[in-house]
C-alpha atoms as a PDB file:
ATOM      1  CA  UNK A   1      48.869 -26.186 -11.363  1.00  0.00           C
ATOM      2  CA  UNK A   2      46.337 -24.864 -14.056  1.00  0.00           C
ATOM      3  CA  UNK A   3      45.675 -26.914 -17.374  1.00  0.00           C
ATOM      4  CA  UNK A   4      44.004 -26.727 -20.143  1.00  0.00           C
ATOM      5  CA  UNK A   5      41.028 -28.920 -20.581  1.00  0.00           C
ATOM      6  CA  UNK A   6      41.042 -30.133 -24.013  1.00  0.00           C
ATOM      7  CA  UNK A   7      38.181 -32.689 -24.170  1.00  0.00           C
ATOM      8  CA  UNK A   8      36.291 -29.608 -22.793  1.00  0.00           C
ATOM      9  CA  UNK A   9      36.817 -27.582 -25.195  1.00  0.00           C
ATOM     10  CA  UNK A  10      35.841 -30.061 -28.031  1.00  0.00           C
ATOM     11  CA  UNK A  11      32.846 -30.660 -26.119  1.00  0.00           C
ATOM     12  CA  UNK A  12      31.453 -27.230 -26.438  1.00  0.00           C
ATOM     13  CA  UNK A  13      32.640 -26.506 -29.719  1.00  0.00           C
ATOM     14  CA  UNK A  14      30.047 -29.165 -30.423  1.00  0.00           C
ATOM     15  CA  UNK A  15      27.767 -28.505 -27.925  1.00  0.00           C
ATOM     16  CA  UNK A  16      27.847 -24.559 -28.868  1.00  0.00           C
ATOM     17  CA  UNK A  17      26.407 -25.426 -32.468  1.00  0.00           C
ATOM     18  CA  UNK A  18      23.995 -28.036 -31.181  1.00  0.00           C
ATOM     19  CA  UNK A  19      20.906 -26.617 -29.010  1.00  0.00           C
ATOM     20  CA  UNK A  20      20.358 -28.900 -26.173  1.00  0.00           C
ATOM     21  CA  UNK A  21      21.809 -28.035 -22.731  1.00  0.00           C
ATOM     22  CA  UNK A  22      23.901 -30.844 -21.085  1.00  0.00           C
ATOM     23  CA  UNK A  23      23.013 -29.919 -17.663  1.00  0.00           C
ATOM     24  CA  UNK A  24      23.933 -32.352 -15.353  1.00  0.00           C
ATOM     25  CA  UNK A  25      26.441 -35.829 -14.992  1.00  0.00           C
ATOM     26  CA  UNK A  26      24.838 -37.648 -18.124  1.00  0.00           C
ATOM     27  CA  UNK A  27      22.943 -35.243 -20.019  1.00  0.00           C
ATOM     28  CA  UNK A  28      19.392 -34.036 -19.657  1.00  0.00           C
ATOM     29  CA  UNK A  29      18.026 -37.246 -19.290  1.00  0.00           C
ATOM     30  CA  UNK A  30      20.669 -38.831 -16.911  1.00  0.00           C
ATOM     31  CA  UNK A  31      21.166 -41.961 -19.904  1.00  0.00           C
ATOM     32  CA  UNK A  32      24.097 -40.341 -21.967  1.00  0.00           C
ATOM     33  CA  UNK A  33      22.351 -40.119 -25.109  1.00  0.00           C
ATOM     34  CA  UNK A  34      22.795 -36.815 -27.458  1.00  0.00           C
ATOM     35  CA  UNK A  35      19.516 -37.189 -29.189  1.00  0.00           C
ATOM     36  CA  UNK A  36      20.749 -33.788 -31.798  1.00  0.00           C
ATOM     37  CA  UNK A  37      20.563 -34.480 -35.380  1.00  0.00           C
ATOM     38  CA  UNK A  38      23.358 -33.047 -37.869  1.00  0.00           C
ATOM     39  CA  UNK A  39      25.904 -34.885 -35.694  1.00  0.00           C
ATOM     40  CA  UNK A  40      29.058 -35.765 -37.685  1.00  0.00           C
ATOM     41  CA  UNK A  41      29.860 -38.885 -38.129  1.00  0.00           C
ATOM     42  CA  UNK A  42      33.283 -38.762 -38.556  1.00  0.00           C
ATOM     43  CA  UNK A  43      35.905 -36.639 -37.548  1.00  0.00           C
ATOM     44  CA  UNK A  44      38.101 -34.489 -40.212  1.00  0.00           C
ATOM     45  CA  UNK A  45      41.096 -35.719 -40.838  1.00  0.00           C
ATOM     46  CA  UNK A  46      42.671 -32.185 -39.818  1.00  0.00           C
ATOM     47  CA  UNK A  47      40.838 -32.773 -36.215  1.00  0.00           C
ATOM     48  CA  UNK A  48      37.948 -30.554 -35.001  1.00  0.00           C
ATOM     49  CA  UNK A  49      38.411 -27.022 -34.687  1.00  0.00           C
ATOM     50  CA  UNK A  50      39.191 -25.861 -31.630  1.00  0.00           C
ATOM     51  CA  UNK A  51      37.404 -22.570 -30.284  1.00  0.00           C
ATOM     52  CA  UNK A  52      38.680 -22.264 -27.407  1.00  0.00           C
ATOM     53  CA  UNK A  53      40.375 -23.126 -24.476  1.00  0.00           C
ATOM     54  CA  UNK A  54      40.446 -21.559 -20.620  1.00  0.00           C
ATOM     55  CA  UNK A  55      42.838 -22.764 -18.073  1.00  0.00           C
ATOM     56  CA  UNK A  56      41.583 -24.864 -14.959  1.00  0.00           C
ATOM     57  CA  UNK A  57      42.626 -26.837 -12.123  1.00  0.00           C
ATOM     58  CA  UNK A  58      42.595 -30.019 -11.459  1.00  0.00           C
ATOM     59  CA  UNK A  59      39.271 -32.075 -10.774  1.00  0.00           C
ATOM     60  CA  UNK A  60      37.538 -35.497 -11.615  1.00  0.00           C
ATOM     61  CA  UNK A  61      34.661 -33.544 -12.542  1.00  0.00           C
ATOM     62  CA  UNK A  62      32.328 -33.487 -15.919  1.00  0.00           C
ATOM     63  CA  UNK A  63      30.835 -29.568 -17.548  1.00  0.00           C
ATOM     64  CA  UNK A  64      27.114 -28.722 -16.750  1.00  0.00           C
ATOM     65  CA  UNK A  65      25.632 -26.328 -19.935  1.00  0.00           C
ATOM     66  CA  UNK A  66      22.511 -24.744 -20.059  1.00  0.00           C
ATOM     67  CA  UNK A  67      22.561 -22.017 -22.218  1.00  0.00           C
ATOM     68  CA  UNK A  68      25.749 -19.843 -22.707  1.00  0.00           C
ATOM     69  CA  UNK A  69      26.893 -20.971 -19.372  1.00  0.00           C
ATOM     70  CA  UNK A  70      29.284 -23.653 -18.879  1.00  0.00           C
ATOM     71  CA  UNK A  71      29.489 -24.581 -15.215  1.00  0.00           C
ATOM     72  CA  UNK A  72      33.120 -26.590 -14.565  1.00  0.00           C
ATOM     73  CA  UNK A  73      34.542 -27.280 -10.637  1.00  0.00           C
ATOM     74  CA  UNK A  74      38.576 -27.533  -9.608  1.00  0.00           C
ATOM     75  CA  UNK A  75      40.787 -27.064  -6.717  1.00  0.00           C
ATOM     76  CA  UNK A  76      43.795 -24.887  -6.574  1.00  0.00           C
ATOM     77  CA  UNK A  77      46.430 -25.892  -3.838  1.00  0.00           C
ATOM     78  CA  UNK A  78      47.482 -22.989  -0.861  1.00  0.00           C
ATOM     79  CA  UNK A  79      50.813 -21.482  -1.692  1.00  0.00           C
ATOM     80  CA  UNK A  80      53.600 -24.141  -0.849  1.00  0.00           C
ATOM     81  CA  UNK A  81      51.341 -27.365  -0.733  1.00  0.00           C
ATOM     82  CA  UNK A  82      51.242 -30.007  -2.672  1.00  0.00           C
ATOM     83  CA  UNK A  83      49.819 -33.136  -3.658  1.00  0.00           C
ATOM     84  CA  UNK A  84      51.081 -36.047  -2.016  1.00  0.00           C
ATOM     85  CA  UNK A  85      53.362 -38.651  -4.978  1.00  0.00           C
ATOM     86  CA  UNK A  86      51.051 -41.347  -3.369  1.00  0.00           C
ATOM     87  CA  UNK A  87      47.647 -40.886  -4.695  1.00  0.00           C
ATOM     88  CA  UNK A  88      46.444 -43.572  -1.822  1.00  0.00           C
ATOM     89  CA  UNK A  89      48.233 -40.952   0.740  1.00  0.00           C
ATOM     90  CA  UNK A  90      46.095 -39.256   3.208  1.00  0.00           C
ATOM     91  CA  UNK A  91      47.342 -36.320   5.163  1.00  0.00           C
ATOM     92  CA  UNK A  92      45.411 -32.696   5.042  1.00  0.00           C
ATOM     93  CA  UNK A  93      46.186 -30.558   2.383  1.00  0.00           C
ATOM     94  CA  UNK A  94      45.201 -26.800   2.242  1.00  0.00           C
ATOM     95  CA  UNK A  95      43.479 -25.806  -0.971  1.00  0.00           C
ATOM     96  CA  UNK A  96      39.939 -24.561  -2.212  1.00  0.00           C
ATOM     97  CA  UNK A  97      37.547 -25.685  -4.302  1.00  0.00           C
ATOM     98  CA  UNK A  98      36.080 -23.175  -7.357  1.00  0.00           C
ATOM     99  CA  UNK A  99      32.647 -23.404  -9.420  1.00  0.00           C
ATOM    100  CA  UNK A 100      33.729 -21.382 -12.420  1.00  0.00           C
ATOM    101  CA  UNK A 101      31.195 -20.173 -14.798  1.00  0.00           C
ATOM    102  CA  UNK A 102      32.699 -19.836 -18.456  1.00  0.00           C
ATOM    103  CA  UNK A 103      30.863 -18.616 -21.496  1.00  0.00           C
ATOM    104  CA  UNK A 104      30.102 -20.934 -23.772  1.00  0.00           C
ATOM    105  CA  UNK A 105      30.967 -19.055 -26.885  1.00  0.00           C
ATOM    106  CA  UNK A 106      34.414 -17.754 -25.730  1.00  0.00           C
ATOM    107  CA  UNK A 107      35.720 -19.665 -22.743  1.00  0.00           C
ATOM    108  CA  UNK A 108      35.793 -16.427 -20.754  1.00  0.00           C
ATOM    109  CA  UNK A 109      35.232 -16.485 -17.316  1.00  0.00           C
ATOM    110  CA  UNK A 110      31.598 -14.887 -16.370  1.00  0.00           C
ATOM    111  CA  UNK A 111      32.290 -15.946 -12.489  1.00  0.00           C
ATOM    112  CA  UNK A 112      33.601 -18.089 -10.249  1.00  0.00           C
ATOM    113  CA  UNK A 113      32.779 -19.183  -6.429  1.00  0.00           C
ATOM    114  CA  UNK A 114      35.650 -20.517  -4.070  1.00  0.00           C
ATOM    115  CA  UNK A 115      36.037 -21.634  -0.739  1.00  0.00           C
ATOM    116  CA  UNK A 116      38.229 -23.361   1.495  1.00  0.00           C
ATOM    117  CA  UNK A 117      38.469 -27.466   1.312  1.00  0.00           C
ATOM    118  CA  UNK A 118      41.516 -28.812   2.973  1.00  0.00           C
ATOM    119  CA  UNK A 119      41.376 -32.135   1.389  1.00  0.00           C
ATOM    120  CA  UNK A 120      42.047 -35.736   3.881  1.00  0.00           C
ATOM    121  CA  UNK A 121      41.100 -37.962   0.915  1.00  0.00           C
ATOM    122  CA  UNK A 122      43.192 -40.418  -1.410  1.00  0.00           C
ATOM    123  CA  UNK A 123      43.594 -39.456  -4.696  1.00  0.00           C
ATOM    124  CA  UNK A 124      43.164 -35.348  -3.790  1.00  0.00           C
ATOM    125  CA  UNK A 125      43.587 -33.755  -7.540  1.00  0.00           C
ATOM    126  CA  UNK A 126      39.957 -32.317  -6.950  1.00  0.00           C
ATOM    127  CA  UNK A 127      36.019 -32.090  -6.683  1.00  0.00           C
ATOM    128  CA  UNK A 128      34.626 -35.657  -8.266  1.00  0.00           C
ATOM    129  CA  UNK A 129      30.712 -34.666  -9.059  1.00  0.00           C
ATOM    130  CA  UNK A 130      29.451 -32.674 -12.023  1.00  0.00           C
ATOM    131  CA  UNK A 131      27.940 -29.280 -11.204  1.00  0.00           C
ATOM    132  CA  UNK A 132      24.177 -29.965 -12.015  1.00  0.00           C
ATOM    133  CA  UNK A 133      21.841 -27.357 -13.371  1.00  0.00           C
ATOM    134  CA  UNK A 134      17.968 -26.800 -12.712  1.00  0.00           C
ATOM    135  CA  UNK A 135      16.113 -23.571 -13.663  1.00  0.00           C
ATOM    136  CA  UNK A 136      18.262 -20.326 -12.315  1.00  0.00           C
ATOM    137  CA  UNK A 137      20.542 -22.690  -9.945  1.00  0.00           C
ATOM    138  CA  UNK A 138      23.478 -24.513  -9.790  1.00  0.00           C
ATOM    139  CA  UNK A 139      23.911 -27.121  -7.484  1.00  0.00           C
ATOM    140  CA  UNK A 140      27.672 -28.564  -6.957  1.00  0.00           C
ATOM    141  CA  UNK A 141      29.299 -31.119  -4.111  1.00  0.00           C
ATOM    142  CA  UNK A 142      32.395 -31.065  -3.301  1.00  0.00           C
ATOM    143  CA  UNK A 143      34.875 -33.811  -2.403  1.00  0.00           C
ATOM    144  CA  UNK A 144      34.895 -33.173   1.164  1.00  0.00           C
ATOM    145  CA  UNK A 145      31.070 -32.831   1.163  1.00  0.00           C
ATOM    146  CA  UNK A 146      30.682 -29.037   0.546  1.00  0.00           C
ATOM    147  CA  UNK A 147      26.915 -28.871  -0.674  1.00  0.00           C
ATOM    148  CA  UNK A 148      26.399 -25.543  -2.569  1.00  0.00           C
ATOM    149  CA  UNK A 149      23.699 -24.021  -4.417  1.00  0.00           C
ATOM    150  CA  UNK A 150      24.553 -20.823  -6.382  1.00  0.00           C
ATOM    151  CA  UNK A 151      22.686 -18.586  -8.383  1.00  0.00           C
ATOM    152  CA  UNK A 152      23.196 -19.179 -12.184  1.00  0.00           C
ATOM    153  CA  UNK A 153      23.519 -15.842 -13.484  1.00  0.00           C
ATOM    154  CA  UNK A 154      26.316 -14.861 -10.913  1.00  0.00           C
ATOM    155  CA  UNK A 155      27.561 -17.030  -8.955  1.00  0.00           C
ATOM    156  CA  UNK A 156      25.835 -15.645  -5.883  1.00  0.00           C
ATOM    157  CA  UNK A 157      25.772 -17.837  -3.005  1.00  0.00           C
ATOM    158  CA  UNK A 158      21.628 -19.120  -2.234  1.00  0.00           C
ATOM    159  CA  UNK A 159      23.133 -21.845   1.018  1.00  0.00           C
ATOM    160  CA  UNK A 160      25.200 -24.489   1.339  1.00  0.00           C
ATOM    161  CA  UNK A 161      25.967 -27.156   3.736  1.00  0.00           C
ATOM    162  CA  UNK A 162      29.014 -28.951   4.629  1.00  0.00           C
ATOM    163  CA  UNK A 163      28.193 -33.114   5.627  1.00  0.00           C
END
């Protein structure tokens, strides 16, 4: 089940006029502090603009940006699964995880990276860590402990590890 991700995409409509990268869970500095200027201080009445918005999956996860890359993770379920109505439920459930790369300006999908996760955890909606972002690499974990770093400009697998 894809949805769209709202609070995402008021997030870079403010982070696509501001110039700092929000590369990892927290910000640059790990202390969830925008330190822009020119930040309004109130909403419009109307509500901010919204410039767009890009279907995704499921996930407890947070954006990366760096650039005019936004790095978001999900999981889509195997045809004919499905969650469990017990969140605490654990049974195996087919599905994969994705790192999708959208552009920042547009919301349109540059890449994305996928691979199997059957998930055997409570609460299974999706991946729980934000992507993080260093230099030309992104750097994700997955819920079931899929370690995977990824070149930046496409996605490209450098290694991963499963724990």
């Amino acid at each position: 089940m894809k949805q769209p991700i709202a609070l995402l995409c008021v997030l870079i409509s403010s982070v696509s006029l501001m110039a700092d990268d929000w590369p990892q869970w927290l910000g640059p500095r790990r202390d969830g502090v925008w330190r822009e200027t020119g930040i309004l201080k109130r909403f419009p009445e109307t509500g901010l603009k919204v410039l767009w918005r890009t279907p995704i999956g499921p996930g407890y996860t947070g954006p990366a940006v760096a650039g005019k890359m936004v790095i978001a993770m999900d999981r889509t379920l195997a045809k004919g699964a499905r969650n469990p109505t017990d969140p605490f439920e654990r049974d195996s459930i087919p599905g994969a995880e994705r790192i999708v790369c959208l552009d920042r300006n547009t919301g349109a999908l540059l890449w994305k990276h996928e691979y199997p996760a059957a998930y055997t955890i409570s609460y299974p909606k999706g991946p729980r860590a934000t992507p993080v972002i260093d230099g030309e690499r992104v750097y994700t974990l997955g819920a079931e402990g899929h370690l995977v770093c990824l070149k930046l400009d496409n996605g490209k697998p450098v290694w991963n590890h499963h724990f």
